[in-house]
N, C-alpha and C. Protein backbone atom coordinates (compact mmCIF):
# COMPACT_ATOMS: atom_id res chain seq x y z
N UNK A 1 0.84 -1.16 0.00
CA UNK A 1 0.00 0.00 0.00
C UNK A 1 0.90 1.23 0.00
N UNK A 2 0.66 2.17 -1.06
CA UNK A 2 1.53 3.59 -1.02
C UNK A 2 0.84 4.44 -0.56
N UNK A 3 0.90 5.55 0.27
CA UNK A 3 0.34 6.79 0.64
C UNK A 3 0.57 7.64 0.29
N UNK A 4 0.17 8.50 -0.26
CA UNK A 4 0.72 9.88 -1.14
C UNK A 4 -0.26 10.99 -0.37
N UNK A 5 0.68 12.30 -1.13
CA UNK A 5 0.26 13.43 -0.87
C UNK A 5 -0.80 13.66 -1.75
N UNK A 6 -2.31 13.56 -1.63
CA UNK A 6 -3.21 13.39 -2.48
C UNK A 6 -3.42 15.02 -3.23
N UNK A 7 -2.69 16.33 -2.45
CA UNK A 7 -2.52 17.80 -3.18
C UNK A 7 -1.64 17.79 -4.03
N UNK A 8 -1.16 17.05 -4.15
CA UNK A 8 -0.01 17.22 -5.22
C UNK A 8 0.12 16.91 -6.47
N UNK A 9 0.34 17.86 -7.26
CA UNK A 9 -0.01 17.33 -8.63
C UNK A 9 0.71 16.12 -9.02
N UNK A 10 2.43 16.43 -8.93
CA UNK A 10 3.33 15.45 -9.32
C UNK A 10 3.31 14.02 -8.82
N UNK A 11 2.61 14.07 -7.25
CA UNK A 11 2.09 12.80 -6.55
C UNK A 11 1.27 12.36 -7.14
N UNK A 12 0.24 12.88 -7.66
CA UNK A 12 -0.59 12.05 -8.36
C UNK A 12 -0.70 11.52 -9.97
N UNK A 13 0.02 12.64 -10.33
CA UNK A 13 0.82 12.24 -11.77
C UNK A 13 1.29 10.64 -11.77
N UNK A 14 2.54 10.97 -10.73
CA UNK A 14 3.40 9.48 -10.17
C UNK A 14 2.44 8.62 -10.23
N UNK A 15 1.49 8.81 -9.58
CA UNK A 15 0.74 7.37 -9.12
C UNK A 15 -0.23 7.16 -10.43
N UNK A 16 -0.90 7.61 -11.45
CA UNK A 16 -1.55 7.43 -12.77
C UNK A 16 -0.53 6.77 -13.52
N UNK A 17 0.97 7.32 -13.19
CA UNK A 17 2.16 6.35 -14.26
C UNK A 17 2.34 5.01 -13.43
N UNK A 18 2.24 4.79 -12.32
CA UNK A 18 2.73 3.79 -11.37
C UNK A 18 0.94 2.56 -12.02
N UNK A 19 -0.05 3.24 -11.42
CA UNK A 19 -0.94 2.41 -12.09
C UNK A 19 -1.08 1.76 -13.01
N UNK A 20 -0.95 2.58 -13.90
CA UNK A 20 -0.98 1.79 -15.51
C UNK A 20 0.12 1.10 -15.75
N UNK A 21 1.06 0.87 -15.11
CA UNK A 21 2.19 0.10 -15.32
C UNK A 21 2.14 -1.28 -14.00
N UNK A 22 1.47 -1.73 -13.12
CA UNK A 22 1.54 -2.66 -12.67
C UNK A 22 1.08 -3.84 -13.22
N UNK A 23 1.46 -4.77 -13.13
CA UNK A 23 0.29 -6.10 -13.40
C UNK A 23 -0.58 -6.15 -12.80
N UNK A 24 -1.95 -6.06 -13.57
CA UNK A 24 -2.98 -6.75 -13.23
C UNK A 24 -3.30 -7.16 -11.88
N UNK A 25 -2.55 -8.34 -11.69
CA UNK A 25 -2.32 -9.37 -10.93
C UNK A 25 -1.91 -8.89 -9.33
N UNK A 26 -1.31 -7.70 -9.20
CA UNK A 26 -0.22 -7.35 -8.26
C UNK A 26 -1.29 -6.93 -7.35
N UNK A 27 -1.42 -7.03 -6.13
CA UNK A 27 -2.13 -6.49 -5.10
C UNK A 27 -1.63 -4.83 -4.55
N UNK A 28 -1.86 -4.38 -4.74
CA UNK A 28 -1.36 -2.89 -4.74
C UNK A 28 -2.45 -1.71 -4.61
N UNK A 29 -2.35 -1.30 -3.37
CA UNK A 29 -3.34 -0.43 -3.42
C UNK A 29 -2.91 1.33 -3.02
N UNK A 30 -3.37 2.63 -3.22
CA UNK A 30 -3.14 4.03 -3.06
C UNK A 30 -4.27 4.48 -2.15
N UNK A 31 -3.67 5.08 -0.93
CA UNK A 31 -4.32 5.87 0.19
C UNK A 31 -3.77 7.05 -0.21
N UNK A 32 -4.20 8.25 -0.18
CA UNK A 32 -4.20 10.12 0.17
C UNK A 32 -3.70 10.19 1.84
N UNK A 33 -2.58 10.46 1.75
CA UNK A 33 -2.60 10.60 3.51
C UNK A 33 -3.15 11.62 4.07
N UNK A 34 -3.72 12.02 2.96
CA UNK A 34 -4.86 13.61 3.73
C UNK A 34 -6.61 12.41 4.09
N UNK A 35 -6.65 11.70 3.79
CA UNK A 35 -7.50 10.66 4.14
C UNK A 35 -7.60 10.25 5.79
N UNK A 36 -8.90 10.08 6.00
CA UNK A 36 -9.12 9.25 7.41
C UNK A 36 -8.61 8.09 7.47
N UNK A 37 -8.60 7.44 6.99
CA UNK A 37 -8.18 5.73 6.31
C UNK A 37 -6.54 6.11 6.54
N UNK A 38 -6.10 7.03 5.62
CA UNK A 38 -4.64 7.03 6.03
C UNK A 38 -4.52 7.07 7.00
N UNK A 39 -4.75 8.28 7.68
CA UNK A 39 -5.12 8.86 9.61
C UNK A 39 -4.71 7.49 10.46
N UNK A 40 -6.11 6.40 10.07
CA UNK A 40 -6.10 6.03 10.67
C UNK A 40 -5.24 4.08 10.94
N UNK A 41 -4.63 3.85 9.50
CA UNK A 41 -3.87 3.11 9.29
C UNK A 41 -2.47 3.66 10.01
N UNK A 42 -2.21 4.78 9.42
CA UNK A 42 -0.85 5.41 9.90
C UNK A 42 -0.76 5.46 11.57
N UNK A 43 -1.99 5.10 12.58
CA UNK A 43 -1.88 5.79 13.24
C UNK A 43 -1.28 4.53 14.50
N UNK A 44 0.09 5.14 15.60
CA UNK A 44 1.02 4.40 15.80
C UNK A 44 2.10 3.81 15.48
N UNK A 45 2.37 3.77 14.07
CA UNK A 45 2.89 3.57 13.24
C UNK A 45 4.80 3.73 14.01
N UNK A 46 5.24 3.53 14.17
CA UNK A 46 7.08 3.21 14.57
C UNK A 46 7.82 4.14 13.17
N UNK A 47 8.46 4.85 13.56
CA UNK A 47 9.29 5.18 12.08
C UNK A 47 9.15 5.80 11.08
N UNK A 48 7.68 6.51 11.20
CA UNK A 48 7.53 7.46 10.28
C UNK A 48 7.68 8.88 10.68
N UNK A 49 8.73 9.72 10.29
CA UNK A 49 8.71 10.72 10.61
C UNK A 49 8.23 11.97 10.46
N UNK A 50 7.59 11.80 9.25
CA UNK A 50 6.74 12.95 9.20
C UNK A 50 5.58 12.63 7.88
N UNK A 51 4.44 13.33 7.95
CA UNK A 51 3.89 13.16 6.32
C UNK A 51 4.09 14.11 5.23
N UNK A 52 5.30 14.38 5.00
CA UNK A 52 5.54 14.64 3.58
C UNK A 52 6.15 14.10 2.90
N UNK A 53 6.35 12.89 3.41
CA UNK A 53 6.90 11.60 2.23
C UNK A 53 6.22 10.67 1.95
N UNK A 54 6.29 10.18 0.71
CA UNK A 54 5.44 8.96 0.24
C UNK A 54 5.71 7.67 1.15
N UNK A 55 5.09 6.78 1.55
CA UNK A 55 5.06 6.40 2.40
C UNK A 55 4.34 4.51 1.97
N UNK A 56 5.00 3.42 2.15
CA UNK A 56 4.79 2.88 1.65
C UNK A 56 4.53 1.40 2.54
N UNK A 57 3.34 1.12 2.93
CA UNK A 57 3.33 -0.43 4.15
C UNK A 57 2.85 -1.83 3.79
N UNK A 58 3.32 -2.38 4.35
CA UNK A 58 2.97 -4.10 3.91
C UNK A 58 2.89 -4.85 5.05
N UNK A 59 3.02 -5.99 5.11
CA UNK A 59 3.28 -6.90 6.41
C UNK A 59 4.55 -6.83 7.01
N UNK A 60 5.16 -6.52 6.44
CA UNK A 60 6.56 -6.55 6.46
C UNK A 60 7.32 -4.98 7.25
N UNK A 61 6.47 -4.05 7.23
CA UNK A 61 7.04 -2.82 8.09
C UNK A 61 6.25 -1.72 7.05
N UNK A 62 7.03 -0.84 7.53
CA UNK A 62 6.81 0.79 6.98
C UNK A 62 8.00 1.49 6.27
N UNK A 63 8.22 1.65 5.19
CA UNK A 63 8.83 2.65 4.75
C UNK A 63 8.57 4.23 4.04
N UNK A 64 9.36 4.80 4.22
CA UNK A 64 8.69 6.15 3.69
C UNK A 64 10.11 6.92 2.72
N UNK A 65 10.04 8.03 1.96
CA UNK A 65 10.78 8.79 1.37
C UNK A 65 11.05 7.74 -0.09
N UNK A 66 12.93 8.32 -0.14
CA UNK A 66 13.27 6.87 -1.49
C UNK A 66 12.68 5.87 -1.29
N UNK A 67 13.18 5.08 -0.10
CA UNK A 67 13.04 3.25 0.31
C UNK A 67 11.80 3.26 -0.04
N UNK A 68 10.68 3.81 -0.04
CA UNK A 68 8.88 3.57 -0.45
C UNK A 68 9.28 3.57 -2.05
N UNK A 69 9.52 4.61 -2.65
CA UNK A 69 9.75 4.94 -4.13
C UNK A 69 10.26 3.60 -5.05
N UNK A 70 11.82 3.09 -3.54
CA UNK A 70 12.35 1.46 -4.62
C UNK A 70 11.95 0.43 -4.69
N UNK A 71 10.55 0.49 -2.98
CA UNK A 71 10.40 -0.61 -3.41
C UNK A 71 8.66 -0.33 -4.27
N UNK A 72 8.49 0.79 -4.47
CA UNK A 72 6.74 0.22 -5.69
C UNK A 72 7.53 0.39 -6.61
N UNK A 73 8.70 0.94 -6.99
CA UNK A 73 9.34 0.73 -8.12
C UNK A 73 9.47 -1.15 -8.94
N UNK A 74 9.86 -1.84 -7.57
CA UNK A 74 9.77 -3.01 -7.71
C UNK A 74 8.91 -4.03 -8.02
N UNK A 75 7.88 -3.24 -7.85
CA UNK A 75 6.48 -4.11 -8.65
C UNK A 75 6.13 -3.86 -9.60
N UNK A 76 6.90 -3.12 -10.84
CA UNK A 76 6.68 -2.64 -12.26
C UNK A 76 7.90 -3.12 -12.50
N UNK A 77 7.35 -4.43 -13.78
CA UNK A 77 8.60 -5.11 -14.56
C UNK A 77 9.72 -4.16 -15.14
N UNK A 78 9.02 -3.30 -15.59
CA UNK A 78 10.45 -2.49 -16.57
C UNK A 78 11.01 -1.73 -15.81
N UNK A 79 10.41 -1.68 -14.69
CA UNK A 79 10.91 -0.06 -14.06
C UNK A 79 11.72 -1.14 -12.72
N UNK A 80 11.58 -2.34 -12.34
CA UNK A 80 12.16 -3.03 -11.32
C UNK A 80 13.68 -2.49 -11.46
N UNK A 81 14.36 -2.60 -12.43
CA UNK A 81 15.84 -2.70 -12.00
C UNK A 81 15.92 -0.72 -11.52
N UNK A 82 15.68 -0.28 -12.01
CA UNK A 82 15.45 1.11 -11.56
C UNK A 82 15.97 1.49 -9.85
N UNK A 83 14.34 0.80 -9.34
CA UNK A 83 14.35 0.33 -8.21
C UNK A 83 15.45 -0.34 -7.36
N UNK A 84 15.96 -1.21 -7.90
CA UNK A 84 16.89 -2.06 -7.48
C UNK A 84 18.54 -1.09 -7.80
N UNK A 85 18.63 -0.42 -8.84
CA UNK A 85 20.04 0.55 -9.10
C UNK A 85 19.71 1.76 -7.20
N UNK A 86 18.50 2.02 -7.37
CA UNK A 86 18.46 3.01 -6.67
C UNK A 86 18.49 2.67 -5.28
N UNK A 87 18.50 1.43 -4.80
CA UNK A 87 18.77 0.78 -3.55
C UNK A 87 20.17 0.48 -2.75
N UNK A 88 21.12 0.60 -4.05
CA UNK A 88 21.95 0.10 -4.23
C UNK A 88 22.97 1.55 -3.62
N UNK A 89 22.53 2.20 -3.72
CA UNK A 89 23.17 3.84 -3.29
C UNK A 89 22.90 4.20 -2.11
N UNK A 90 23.98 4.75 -1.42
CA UNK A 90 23.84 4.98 -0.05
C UNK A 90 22.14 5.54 0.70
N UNK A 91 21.69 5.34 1.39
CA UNK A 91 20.61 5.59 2.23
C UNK A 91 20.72 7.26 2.28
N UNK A 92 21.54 7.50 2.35
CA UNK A 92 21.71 9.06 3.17
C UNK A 92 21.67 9.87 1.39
N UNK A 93 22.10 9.69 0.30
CA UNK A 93 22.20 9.86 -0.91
C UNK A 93 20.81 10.10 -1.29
N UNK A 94 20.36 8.96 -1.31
CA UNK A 94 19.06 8.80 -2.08
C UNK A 94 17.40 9.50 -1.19
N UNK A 95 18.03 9.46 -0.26
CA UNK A 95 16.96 10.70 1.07
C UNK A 95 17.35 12.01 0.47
N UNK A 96 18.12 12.20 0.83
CA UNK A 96 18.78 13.50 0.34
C UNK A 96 18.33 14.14 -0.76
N UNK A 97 18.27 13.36 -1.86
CA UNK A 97 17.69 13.56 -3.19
C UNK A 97 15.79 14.02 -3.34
N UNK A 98 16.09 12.52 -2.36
CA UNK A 98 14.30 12.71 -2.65
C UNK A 98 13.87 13.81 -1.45
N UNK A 99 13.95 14.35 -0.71
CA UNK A 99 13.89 15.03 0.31
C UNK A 99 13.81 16.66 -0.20
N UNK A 100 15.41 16.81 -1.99
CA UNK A 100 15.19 17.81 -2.10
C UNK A 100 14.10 18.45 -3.34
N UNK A 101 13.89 17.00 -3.39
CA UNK A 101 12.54 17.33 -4.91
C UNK A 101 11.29 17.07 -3.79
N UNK A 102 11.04 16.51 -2.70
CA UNK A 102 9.70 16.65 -1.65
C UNK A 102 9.87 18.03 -1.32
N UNK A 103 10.47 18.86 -1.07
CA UNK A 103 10.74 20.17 -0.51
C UNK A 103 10.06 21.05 -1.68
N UNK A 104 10.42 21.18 -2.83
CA UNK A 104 10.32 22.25 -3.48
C UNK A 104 8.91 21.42 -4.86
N UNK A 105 8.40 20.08 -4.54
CA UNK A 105 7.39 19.76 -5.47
C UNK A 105 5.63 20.48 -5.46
N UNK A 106 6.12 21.21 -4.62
CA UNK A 106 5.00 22.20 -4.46
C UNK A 106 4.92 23.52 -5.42
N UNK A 107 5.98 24.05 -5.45
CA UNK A 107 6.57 25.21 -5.89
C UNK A 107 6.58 24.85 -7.35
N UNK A 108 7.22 23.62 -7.75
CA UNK A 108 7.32 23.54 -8.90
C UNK A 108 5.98 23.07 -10.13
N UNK A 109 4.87 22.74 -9.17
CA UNK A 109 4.04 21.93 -9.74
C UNK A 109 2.46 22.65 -8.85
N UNK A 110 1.96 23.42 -9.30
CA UNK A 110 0.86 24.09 -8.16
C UNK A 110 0.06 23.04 -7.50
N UNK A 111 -0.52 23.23 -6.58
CA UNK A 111 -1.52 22.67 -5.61
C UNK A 111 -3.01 22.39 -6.82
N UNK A 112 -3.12 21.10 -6.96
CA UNK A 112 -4.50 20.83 -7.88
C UNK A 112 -5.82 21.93 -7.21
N UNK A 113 -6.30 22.25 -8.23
CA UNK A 113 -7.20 23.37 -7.53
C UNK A 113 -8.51 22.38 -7.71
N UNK A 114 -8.73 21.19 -8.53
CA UNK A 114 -9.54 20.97 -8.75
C UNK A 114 -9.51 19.09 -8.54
N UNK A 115 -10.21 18.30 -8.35
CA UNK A 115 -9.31 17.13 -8.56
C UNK A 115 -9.75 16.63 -9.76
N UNK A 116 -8.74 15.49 -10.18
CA UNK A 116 -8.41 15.35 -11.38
C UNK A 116 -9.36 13.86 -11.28
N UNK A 117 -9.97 12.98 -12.27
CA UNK A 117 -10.47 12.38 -12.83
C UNK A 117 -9.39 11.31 -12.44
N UNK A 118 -9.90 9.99 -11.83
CA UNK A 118 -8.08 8.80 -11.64
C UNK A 118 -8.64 8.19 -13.31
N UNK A 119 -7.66 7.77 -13.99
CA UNK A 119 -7.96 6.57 -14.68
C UNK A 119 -8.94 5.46 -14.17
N UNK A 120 -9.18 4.83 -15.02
CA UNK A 120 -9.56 3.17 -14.32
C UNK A 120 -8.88 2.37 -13.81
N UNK A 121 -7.69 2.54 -13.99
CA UNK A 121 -6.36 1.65 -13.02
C UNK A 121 -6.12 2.00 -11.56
N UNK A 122 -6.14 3.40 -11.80
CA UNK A 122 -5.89 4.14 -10.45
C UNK A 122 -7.12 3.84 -10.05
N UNK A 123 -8.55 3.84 -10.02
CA UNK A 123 -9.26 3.58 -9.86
C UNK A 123 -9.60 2.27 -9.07
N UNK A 124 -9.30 1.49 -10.03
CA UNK A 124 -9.29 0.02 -9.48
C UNK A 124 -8.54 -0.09 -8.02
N UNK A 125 -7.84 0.82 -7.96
CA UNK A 125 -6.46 0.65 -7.09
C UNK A 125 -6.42 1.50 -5.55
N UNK A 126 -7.09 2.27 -6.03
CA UNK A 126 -7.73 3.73 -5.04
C UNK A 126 -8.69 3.20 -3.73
N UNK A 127 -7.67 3.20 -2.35
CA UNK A 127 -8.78 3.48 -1.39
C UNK A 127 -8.93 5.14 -0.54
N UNK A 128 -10.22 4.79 -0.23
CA UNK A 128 -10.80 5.93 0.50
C UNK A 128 -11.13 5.53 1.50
């Protein structure tokens, strides 16, 4: 399950390209962490430090920032090794990075004034 910044244009951009590119098959679902559902999944949660990172949970733990990014990267065939190059780079590197495009993806991309229509993938995929 990924959590995104559901104001954000480029967040949700991401996630319409992330949709249409999974299999079918893949169990994968998108929460808005401006959502109650997020609220209330997130809530207790060990290790998350703040919500302005994408944010990504399974059975397996919580990750948020890059580490969320490599691993839904990893559930899209073409885009897997991606994922896997970008894992491969120091922790502190790849935060860093993503930390300085989370900082300024506001600025660069306005606040949706309106919301946007999901595909049918995103759709399929979309909880509330």
């Amino acid at each position: 399950m990924l959590f995104f910044d559901g104001e954000c244009a480029t967040c949700n951009r991401s996630l319409t390209f992330l949709a249409a590119r999974l299999p079918r098959d893949t169990e994968f679902a998108f929460v808005a962490l401006e959502s109650p559902l997020a609220e209330a999944m997130l809530a207790g949660q060990t290790g998350i430090t703040g919500r302005d990172a994408v944010i990504y949970m399974d059975d397996s733990g919580v990750l948020q920032g890059a580490a969320a990014l490599e691993r839904a990267l990893s559930f899209i065939p073409r885009w897997r090794v991606l994922g896997q190059l970008l894992a491969l780079l120091p922790d502190a590197v790849t935060e860093a990075a993503y930390d300085a495009f989370a900082s300024q993806r506001h600025r660069w991309n306005q606040r949706l004034k309106v919301c946007e229509i999901p595909s049918a993938q995103l759709q399929a995929r979309l909880l509330t």
